[in-house]
C-alpha atoms as a PDB file:
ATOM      1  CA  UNK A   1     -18.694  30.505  18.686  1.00  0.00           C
ATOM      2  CA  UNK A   2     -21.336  33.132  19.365  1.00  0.00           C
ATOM      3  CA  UNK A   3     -22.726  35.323  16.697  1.00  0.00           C
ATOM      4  CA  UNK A   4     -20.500  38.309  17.627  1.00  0.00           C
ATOM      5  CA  UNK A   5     -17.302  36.240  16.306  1.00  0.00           C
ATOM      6  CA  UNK A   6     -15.672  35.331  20.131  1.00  0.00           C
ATOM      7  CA  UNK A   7     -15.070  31.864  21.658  1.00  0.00           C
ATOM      8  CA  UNK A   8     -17.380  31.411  25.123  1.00  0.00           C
ATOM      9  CA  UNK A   9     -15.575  30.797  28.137  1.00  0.00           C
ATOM     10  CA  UNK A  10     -16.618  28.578  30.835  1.00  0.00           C
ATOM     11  CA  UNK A  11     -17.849  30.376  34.226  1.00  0.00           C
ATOM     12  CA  UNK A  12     -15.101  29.670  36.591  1.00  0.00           C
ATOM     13  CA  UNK A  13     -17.014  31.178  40.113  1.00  0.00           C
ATOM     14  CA  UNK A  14     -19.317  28.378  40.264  1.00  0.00           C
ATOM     15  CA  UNK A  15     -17.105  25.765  41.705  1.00  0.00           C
ATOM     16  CA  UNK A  16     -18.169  23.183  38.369  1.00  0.00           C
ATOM     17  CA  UNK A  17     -16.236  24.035  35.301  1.00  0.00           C
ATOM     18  CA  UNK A  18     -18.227  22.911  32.535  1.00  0.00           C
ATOM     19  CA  UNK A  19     -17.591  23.717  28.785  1.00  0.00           C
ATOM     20  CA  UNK A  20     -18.658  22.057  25.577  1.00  0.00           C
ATOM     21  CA  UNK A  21     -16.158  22.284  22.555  1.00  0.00           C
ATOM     22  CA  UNK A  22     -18.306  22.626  19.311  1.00  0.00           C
ATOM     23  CA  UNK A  23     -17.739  19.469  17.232  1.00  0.00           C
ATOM     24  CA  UNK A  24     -16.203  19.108  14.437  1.00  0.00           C
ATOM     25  CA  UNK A  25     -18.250  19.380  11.088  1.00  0.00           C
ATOM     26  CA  UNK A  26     -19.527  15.799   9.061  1.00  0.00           C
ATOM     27  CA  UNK A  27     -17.075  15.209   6.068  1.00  0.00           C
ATOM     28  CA  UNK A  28     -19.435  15.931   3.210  1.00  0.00           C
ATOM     29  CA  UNK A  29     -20.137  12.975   1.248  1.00  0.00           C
ATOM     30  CA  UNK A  30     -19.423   8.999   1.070  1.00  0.00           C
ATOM     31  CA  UNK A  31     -16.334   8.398   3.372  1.00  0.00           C
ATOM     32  CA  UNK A  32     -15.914   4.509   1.414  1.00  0.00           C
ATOM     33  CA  UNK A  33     -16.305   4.205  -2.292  1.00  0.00           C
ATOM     34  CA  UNK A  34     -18.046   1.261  -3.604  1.00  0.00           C
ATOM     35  CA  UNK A  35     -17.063  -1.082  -6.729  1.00  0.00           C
ATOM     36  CA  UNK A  36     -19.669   0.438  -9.136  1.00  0.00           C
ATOM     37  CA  UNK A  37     -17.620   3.762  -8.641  1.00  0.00           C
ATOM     38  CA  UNK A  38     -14.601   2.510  -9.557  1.00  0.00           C
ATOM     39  CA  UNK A  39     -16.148   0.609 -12.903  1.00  0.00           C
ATOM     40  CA  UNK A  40     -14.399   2.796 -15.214  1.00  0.00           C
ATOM     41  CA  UNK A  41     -10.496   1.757 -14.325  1.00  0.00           C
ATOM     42  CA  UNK A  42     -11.562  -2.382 -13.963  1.00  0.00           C
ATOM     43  CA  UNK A  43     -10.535  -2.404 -17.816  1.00  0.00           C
ATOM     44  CA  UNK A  44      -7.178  -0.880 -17.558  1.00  0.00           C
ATOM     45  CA  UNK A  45      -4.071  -3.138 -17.982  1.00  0.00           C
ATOM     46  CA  UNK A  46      -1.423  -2.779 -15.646  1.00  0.00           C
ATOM     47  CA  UNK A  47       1.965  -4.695 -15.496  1.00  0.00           C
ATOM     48  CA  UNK A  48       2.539  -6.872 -12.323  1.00  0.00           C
ATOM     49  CA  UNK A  49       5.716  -8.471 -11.549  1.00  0.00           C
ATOM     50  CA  UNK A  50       7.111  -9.947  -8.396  1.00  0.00           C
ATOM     51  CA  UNK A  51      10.862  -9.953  -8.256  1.00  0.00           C
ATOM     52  CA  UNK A  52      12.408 -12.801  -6.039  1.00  0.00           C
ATOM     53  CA  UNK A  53      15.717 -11.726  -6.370  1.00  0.00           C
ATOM     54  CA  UNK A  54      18.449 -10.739  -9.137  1.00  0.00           C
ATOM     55  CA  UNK A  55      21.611 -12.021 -10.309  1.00  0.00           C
ATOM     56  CA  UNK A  56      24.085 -10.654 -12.895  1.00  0.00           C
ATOM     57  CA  UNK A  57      25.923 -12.718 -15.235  1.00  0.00           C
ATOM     58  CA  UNK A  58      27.613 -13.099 -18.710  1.00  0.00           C
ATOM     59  CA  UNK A  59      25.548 -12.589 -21.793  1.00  0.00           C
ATOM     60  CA  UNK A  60      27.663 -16.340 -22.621  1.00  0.00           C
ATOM     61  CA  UNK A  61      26.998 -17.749 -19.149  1.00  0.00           C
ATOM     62  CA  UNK A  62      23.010 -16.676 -19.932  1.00  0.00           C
ATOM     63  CA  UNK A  63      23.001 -18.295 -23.119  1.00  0.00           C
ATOM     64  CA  UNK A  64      24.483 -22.135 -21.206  1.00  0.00           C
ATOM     65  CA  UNK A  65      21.840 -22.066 -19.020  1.00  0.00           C
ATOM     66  CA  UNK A  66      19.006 -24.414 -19.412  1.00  0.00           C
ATOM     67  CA  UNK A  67      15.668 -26.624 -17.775  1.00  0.00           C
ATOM     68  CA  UNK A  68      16.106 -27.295 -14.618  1.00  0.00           C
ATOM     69  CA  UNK A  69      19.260 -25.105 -13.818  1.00  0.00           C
ATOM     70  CA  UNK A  70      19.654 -23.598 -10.663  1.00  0.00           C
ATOM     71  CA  UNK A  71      20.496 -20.085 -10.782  1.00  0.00           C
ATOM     72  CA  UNK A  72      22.123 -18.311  -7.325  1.00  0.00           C
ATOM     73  CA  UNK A  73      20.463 -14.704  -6.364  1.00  0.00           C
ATOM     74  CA  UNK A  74      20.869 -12.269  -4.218  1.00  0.00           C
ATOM     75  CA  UNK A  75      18.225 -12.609  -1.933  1.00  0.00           C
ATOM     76  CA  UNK A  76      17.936 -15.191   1.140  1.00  0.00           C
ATOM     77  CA  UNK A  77      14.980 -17.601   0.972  1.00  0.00           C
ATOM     78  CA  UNK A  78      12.267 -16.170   3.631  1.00  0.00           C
ATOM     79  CA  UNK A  79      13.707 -13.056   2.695  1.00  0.00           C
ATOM     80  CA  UNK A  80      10.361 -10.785   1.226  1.00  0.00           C
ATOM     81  CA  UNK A  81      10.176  -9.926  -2.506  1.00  0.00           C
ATOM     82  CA  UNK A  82       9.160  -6.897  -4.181  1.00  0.00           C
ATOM     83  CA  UNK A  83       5.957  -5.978  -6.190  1.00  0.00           C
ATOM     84  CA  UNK A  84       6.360  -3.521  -9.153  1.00  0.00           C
ATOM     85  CA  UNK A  85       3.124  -1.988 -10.801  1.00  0.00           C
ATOM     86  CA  UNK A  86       3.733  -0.673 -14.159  1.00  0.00           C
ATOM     87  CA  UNK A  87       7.568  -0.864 -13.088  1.00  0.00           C
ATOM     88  CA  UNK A  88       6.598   0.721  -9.639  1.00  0.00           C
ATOM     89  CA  UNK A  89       7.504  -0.716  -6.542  1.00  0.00           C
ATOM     90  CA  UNK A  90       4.573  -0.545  -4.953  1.00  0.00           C
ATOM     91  CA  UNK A  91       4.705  -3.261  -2.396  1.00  0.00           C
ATOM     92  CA  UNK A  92       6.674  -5.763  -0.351  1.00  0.00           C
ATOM     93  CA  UNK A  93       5.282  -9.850   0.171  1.00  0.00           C
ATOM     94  CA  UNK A  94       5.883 -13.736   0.497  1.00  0.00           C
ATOM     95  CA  UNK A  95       5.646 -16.104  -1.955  1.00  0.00           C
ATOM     96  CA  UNK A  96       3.324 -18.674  -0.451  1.00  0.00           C
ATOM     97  CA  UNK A  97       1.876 -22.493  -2.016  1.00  0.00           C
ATOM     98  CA  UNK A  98      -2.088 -22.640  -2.715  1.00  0.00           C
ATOM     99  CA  UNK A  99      -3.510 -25.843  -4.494  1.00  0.00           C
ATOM    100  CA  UNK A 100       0.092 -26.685  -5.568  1.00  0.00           C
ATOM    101  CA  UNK A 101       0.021 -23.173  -7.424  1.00  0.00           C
ATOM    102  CA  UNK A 102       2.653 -20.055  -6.463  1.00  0.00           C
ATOM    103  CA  UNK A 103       1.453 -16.878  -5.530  1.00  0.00           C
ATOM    104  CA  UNK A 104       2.624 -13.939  -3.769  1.00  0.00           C
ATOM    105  CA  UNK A 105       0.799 -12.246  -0.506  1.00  0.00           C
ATOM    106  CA  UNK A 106       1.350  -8.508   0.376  1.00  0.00           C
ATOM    107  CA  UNK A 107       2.673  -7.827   3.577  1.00  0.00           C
ATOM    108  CA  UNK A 108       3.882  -4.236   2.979  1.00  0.00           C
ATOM    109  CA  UNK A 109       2.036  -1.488   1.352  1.00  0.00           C
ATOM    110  CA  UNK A 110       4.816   0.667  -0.142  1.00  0.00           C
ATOM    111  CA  UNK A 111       3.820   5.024   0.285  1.00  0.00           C
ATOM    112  CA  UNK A 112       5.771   6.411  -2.906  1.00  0.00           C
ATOM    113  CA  UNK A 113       6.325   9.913  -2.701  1.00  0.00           C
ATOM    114  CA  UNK A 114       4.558  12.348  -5.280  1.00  0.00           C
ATOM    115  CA  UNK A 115       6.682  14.666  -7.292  1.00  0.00           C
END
């Protein structure tokens, strides 16, 4: 923009058309945080669970089962589980095998809506 508030145009009689947009301005600030900044929340406690699947059943039916039984739910194996943050779901993932130990690997990051 010039100083008197209007856009310049480009000077279309000399065969070459040549105009320069101005560039956008530098975001003000770090653009990535670092792990020092975020010291303050590495103490907080937050609830994880990963949910494989549900099943519903009588409070007697409950009280039979025992080690070793195998208990039908809803979900297909491969299927993906969810992943709740203080009772949020928050993600979607796999359970996978490391070392002969379970674990669970994100494969969907879950946008909840703010209200």
């Amino acid at each position: 923009m010039s100083e008197d508030g209007k856009v310049p145009l480009p000077n279309l009689e000399g065969g070459e058309v040549a105009f320069e947009a101005p560039l956008a301005p530098e975001p003000e600030g770090p653009t990535t945080r670092i792990a020092s900044e975020l010291e303050a929340v590495f103490d907080v406690p937050v609830q994880v669970s990963a949910v494989l699947g549900r099943a519903r059943m009588d409070i007697g039916d409950l009280l039979k089962l025992g080690p070793g039984t195998v208990l039908e739910l809803d979900r297909k194996v491969g299927e993906a589980i969810d992943i709740y943050v203080n009772n949020r779901l928050v993600a979607r993932g796999e359970v996978v095998l490391v070392e002969e130990k379970l674990g669970v690997t994100m494969t969907e990051i879950i946008k909840a809506e703010r209200s």
